[in-house]
C-alpha atoms as a PDB file:
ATOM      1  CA  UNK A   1      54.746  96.997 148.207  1.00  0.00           C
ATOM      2  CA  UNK A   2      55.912  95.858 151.696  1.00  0.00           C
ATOM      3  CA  UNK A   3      57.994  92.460 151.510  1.00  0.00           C
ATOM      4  CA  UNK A   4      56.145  89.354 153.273  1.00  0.00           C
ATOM      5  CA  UNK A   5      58.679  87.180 154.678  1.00  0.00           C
ATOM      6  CA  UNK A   6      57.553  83.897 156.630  1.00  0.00           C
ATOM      7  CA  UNK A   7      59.402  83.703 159.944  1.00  0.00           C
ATOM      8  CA  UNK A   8      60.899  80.859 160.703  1.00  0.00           C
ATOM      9  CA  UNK A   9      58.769  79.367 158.202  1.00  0.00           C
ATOM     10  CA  UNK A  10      55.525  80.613 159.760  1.00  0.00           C
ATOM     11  CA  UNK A  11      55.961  78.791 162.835  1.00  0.00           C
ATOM     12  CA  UNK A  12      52.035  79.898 163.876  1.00  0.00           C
ATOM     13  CA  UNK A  13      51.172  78.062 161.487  1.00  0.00           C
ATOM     14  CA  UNK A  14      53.773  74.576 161.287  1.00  0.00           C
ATOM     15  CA  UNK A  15      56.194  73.405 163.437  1.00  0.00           C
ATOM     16  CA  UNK A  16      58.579  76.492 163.213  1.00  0.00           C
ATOM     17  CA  UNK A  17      61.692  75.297 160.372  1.00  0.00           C
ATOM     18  CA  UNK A  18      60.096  72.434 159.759  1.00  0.00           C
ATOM     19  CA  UNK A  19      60.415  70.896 156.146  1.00  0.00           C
ATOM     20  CA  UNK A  20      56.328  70.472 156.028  1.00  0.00           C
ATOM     21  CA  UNK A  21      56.253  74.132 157.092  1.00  0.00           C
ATOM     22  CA  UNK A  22      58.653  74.943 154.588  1.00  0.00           C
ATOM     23  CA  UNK A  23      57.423  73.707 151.975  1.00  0.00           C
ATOM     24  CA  UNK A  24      53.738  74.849 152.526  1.00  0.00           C
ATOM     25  CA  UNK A  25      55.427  78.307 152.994  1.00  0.00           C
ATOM     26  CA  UNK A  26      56.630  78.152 149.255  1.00  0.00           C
ATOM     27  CA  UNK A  27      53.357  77.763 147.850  1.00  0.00           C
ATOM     28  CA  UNK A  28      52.655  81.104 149.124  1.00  0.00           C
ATOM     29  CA  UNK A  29      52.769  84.458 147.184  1.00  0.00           C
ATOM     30  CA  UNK A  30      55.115  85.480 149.849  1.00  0.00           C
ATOM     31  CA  UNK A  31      58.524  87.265 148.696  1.00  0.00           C
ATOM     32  CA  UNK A  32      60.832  85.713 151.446  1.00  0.00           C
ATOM     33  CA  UNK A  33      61.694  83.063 154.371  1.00  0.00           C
ATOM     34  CA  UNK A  34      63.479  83.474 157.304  1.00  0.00           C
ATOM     35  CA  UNK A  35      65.229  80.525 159.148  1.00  0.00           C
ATOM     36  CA  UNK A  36      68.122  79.244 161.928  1.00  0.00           C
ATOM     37  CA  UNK A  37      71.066  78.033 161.504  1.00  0.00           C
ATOM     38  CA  UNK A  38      73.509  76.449 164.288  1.00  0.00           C
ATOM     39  CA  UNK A  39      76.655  74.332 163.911  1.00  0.00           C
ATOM     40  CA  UNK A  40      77.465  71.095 165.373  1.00  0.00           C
ATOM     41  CA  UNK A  41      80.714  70.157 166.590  1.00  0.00           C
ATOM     42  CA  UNK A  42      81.453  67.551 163.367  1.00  0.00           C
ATOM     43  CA  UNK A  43      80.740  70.580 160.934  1.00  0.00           C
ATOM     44  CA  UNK A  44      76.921  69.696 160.295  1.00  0.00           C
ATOM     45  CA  UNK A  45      74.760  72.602 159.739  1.00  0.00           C
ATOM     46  CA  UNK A  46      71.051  72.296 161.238  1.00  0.00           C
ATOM     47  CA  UNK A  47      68.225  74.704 160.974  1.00  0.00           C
ATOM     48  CA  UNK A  48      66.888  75.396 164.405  1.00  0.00           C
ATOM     49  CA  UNK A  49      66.232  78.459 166.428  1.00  0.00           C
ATOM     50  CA  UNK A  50      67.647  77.634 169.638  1.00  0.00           C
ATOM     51  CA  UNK A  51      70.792  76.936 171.025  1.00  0.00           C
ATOM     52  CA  UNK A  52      69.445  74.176 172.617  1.00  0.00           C
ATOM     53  CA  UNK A  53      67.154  71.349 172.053  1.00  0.00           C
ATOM     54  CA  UNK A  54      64.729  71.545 174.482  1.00  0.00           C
ATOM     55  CA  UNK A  55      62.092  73.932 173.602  1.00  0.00           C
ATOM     56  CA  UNK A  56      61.544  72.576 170.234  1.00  0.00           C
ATOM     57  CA  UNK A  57      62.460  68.598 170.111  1.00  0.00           C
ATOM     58  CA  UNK A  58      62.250  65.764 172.198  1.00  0.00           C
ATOM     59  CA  UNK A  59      66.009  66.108 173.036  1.00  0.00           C
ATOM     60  CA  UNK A  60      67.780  68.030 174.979  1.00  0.00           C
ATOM     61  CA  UNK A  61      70.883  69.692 175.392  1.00  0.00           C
ATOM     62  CA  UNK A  62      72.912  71.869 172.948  1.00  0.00           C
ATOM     63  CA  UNK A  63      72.232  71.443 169.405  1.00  0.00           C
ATOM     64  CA  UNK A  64      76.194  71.939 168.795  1.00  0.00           C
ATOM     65  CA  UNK A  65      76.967  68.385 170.788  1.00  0.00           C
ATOM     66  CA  UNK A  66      74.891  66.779 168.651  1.00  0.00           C
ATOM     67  CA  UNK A  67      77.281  63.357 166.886  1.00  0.00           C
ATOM     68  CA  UNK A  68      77.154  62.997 162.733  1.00  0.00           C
ATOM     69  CA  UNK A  69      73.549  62.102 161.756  1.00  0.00           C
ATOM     70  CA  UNK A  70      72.058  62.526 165.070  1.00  0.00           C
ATOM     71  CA  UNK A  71      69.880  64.876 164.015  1.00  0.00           C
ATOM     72  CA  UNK A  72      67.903  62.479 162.013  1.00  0.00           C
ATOM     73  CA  UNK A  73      66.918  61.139 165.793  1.00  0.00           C
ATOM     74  CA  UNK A  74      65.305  64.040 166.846  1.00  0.00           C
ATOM     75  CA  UNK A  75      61.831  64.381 166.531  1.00  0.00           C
ATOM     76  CA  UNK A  76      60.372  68.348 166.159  1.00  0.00           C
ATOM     77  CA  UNK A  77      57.524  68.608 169.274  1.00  0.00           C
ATOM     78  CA  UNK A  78      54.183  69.140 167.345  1.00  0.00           C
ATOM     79  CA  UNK A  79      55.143  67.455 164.047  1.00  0.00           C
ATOM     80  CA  UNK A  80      54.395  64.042 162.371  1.00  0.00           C
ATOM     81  CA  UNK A  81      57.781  62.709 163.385  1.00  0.00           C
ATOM     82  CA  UNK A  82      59.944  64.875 161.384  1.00  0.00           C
ATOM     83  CA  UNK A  83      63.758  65.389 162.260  1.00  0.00           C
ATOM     84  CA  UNK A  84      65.862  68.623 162.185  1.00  0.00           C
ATOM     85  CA  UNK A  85      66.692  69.656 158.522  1.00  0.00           C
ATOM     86  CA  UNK A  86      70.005  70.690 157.472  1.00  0.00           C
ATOM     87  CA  UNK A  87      70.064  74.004 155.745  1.00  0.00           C
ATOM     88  CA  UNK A  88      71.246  72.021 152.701  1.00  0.00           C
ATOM     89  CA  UNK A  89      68.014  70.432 152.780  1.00  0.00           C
ATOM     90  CA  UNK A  90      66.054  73.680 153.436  1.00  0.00           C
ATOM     91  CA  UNK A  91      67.294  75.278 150.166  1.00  0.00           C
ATOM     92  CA  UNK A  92      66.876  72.761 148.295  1.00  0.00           C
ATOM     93  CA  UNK A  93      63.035  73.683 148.862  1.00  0.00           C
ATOM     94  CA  UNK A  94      63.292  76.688 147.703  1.00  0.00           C
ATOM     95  CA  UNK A  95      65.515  75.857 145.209  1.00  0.00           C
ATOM     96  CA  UNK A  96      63.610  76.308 142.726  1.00  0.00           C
ATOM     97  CA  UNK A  97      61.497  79.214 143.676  1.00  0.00           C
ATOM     98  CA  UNK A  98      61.858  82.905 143.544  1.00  0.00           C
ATOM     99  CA  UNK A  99      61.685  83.741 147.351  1.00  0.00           C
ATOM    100  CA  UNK A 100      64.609  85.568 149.513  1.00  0.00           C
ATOM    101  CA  UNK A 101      66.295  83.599 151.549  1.00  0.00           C
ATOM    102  CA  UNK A 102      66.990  84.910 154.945  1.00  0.00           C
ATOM    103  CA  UNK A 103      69.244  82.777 156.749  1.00  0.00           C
ATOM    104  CA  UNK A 104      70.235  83.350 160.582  1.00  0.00           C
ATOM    105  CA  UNK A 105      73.471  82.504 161.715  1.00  0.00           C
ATOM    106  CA  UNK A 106      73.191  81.733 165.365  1.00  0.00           C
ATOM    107  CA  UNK A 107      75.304  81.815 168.675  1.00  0.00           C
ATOM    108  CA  UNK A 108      76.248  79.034 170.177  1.00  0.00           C
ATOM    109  CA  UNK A 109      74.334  78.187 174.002  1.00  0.00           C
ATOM    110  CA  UNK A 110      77.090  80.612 175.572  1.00  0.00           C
ATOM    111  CA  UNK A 111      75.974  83.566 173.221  1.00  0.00           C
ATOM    112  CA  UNK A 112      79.116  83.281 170.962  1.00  0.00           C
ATOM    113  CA  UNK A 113      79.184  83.109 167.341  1.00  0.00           C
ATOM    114  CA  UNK A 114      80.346  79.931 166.047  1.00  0.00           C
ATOM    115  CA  UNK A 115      83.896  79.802 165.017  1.00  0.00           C
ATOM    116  CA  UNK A 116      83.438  79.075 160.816  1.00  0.00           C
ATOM    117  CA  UNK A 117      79.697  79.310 160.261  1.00  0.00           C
ATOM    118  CA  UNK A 118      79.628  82.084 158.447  1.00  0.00           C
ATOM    119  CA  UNK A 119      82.105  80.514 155.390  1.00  0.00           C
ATOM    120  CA  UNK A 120      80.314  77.245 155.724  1.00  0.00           C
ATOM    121  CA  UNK A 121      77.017  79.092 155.111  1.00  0.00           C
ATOM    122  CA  UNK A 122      78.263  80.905 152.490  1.00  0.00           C
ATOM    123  CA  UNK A 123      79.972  77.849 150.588  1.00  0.00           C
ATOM    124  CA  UNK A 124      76.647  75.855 150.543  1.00  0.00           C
ATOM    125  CA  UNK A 125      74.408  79.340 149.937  1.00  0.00           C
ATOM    126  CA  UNK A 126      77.226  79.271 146.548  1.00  0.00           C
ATOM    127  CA  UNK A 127      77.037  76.016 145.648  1.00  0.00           C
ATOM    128  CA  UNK A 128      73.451  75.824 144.888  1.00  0.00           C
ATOM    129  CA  UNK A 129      73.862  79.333 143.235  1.00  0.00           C
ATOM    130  CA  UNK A 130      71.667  81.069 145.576  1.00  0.00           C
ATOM    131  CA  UNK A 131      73.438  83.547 146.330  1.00  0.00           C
ATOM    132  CA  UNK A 132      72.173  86.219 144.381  1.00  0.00           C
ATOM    133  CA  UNK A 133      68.776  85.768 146.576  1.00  0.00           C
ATOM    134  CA  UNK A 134      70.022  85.257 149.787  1.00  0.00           C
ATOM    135  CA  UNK A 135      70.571  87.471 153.010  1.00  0.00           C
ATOM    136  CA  UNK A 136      73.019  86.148 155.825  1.00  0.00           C
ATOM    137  CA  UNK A 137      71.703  87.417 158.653  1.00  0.00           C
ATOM    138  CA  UNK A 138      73.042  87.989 162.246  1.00  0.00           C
ATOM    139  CA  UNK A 139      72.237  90.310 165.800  1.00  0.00           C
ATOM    140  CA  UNK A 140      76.199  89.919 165.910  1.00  0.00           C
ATOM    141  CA  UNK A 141      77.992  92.485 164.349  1.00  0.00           C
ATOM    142  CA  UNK A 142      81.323  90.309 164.330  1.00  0.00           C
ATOM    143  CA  UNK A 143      79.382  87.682 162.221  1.00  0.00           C
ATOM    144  CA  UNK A 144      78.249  90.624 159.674  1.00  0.00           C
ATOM    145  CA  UNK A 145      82.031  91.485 159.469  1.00  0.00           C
ATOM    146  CA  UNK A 146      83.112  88.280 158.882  1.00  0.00           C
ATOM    147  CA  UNK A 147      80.503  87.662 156.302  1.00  0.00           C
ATOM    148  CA  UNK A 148      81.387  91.195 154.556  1.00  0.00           C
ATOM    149  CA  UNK A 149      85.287  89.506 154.534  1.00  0.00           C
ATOM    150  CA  UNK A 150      84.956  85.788 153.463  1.00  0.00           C
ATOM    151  CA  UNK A 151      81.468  86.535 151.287  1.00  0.00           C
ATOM    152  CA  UNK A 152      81.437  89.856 150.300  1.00  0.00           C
ATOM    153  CA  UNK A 153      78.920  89.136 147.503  1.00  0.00           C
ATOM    154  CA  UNK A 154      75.904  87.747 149.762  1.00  0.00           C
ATOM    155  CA  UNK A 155      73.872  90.273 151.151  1.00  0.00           C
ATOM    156  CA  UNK A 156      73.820  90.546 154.729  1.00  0.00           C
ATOM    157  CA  UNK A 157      70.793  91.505 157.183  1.00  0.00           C
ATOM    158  CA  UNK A 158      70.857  92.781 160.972  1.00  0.00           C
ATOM    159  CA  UNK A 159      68.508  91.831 163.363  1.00  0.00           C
ATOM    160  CA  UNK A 160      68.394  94.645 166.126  1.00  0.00           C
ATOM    161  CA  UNK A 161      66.191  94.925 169.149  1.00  0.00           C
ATOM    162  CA  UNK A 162      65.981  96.823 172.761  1.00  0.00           C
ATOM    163  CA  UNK A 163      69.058  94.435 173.906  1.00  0.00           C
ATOM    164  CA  UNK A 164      71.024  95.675 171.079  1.00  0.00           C
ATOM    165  CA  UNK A 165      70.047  99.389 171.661  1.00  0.00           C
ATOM    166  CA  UNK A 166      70.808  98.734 175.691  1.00  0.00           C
ATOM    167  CA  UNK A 167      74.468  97.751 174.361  1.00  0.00           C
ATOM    168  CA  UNK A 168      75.380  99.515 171.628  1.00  0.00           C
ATOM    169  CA  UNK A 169      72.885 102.478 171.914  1.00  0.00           C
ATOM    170  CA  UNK A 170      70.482 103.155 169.784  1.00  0.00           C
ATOM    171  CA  UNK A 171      71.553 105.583 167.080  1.00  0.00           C
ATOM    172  CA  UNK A 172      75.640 104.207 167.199  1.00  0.00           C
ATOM    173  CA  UNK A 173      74.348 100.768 167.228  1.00  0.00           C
ATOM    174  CA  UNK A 174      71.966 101.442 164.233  1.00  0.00           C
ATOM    175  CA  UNK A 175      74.918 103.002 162.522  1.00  0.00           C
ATOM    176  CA  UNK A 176      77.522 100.498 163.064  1.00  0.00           C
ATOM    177  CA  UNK A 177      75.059  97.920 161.973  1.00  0.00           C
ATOM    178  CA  UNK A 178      73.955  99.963 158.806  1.00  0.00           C
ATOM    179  CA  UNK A 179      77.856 100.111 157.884  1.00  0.00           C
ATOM    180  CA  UNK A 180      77.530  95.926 158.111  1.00  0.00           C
ATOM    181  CA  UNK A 181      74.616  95.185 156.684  1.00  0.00           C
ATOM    182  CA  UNK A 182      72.194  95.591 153.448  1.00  0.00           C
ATOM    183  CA  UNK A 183      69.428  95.465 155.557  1.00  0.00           C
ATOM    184  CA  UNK A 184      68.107  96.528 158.769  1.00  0.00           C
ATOM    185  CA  UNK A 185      65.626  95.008 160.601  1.00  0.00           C
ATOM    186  CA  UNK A 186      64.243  96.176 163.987  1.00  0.00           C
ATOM    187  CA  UNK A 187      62.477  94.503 166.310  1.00  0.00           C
ATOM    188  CA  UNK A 188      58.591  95.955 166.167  1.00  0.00           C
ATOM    189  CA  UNK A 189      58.224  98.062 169.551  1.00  0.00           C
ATOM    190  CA  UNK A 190      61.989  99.382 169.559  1.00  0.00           C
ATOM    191  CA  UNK A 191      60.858 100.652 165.874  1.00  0.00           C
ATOM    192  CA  UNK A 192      57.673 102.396 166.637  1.00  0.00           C
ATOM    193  CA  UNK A 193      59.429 104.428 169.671  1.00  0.00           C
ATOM    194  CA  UNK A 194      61.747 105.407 167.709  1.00  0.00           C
ATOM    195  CA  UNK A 195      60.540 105.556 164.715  1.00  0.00           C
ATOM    196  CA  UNK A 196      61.018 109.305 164.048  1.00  0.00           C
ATOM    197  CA  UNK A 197      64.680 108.948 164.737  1.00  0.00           C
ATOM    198  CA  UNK A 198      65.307 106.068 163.198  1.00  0.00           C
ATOM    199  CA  UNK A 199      63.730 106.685 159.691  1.00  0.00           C
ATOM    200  CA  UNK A 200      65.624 109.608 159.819  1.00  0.00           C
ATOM    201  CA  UNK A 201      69.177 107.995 159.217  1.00  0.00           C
ATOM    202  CA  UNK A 202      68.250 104.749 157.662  1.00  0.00           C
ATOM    203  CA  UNK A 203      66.525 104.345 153.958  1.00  0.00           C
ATOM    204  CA  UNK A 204      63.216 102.941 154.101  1.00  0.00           C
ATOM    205  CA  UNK A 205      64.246 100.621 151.436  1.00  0.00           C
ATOM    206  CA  UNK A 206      66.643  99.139 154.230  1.00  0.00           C
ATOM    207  CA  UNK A 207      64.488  98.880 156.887  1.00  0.00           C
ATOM    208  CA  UNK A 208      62.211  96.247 158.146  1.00  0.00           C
ATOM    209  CA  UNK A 209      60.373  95.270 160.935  1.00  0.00           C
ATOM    210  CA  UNK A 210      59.714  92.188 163.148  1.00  0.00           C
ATOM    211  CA  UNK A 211      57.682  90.294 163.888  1.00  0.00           C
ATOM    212  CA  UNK A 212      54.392  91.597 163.548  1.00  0.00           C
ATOM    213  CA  UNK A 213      51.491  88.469 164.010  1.00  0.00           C
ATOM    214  CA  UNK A 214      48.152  90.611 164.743  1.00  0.00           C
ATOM    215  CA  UNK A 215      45.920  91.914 162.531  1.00  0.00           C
ATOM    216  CA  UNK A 216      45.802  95.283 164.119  1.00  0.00           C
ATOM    217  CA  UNK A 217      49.901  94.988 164.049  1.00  0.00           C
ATOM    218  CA  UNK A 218      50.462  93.656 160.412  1.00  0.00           C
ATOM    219  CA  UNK A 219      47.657  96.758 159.122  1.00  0.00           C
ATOM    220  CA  UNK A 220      50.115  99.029 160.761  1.00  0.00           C
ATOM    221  CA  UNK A 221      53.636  97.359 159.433  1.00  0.00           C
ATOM    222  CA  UNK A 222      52.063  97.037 156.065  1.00  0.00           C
ATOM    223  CA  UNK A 223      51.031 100.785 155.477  1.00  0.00           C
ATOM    224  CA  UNK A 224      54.502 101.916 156.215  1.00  0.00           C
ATOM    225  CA  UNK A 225      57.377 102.682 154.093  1.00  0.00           C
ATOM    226  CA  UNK A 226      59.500  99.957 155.000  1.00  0.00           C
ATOM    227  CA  UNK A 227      61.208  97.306 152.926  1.00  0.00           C
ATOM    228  CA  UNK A 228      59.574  94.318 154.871  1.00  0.00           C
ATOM    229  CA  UNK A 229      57.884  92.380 157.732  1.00  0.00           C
ATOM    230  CA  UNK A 230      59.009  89.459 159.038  1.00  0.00           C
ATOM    231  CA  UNK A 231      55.995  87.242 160.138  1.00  0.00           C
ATOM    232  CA  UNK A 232      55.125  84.197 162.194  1.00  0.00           C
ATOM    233  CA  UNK A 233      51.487  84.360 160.274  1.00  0.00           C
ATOM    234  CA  UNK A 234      52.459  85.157 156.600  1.00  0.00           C
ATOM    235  CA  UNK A 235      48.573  84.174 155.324  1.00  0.00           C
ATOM    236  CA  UNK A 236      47.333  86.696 157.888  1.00  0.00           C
ATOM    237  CA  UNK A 237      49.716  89.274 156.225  1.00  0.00           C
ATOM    238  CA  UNK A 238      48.783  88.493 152.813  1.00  0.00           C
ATOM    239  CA  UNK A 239      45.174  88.717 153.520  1.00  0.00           C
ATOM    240  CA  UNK A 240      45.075  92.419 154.817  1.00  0.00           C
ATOM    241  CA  UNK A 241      48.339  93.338 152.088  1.00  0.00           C
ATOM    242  CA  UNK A 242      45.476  92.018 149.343  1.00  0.00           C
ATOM    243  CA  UNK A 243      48.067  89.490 148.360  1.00  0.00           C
END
């Protein structure tokens, strides 16, 4: 069976990592979530996408000048007034439950990582003993490495697309990833080119694709041998998997 894990909490579907979202998201028979995380500059950890406010709040500016509790200002565009959860908040949702937990460490508005995320992550991911279900994931390789060095017992997931194959190259990318992480997963259309080649090097059981939405799309990721798909409309994907 092919994995079903809600993107950024099924953000087709809710305010993308929203706590309403989230939580609606673990009611489902789905087997993961996948969510953001970016620092701020007094050490809080938030759960957004972007580097930046703007797209997806009424704020605006980098998420990382945010002060201490500023975040509970910020009102998500498209939601009843809710704020910006913390990832400590986010797992406590899930808590509970028996999904994966796919957490992104982002870059910063400049494209760097974020000088301590990945231990901070890790500390909180450990503290709530979730760390035997969780996946620290990255599209930066030094993040993997540093996760490998300061958590070397959380799982760790690469997130690889066309501007990762222009950079690295497409097989020695793949392979310098696969050396960093548990899992690969490759961005839909970069797969399906290349599929050939790359299921030739990488166990389907550590491979995944992203992020298929459509049902013509989701028919396709679902009848391959991949690990998982990672999906902005997880009850679309459940409907044509049969659950």
């Amino acid at each position: 069976m092919v994995y079903i894990i809600g993107h950024r909490g099924g953000r087709n579907l809710w305010p993308e990592n929203s706590l309403s979202g989230f939580r609606k998201l673990a009611e489902m028979p789905v087997e993961g979530v996948e969510f953001d995380v970016h620092l701020t500059r007094s050490g809080e950890l938030l759960v957004i996408h972007d580097a930046t406010l703007d797209r997806t709040t009424d704020y605006s500016g980098p998420v990382f000048d945010l002060a201490p509790g500023e975040h509970r200002s910020v009102t998500l565009k498209d939601s009843d007034g809710e704020a910006i959860p913390t990832l400590e908040e986010v797992l406590e949702i899930f808590k509970d439950s028996a999904l994966e937990l796919h957490i992104e460490l982002k870059a910063d508005a400049k494209g760097d990582a974020y000088p301590g995320l990945e231990r901070r992550a890790a500390n909180l991911v450990d503290g709530l003993k979730l760390a035997d279900r969780s996946f620290l994931t990255s599209f930066l390789a030094s993040v993997l490495q540093t996760v490998r060095e300061v958590a070397p017992h959380i799982r760790t997931l690469s997130s690889f697309d066309r501007a990762a194959a222009e950079r690295l190259g497409l097989r020695s990318g793949l392979e310098k990833m696969e050396e960093l992480a548990d899992i690969i997963a490759v961005e839909k259309s970069l797969l399906a080119t290349h599929w050939d080649e790359i299921a030739s090097f990488i166990p389907f059981d550590r491979l995944g694709a992203w992020v298929p939405n459509h049902s013509a799309d989701l028919a396709y990721w679902l009848a391959k041998p991949v690990r998982q798909i990672t999906t902005d409309r997880p009850d679309l994907a459940l409907s044509i998997r049969g659950s």
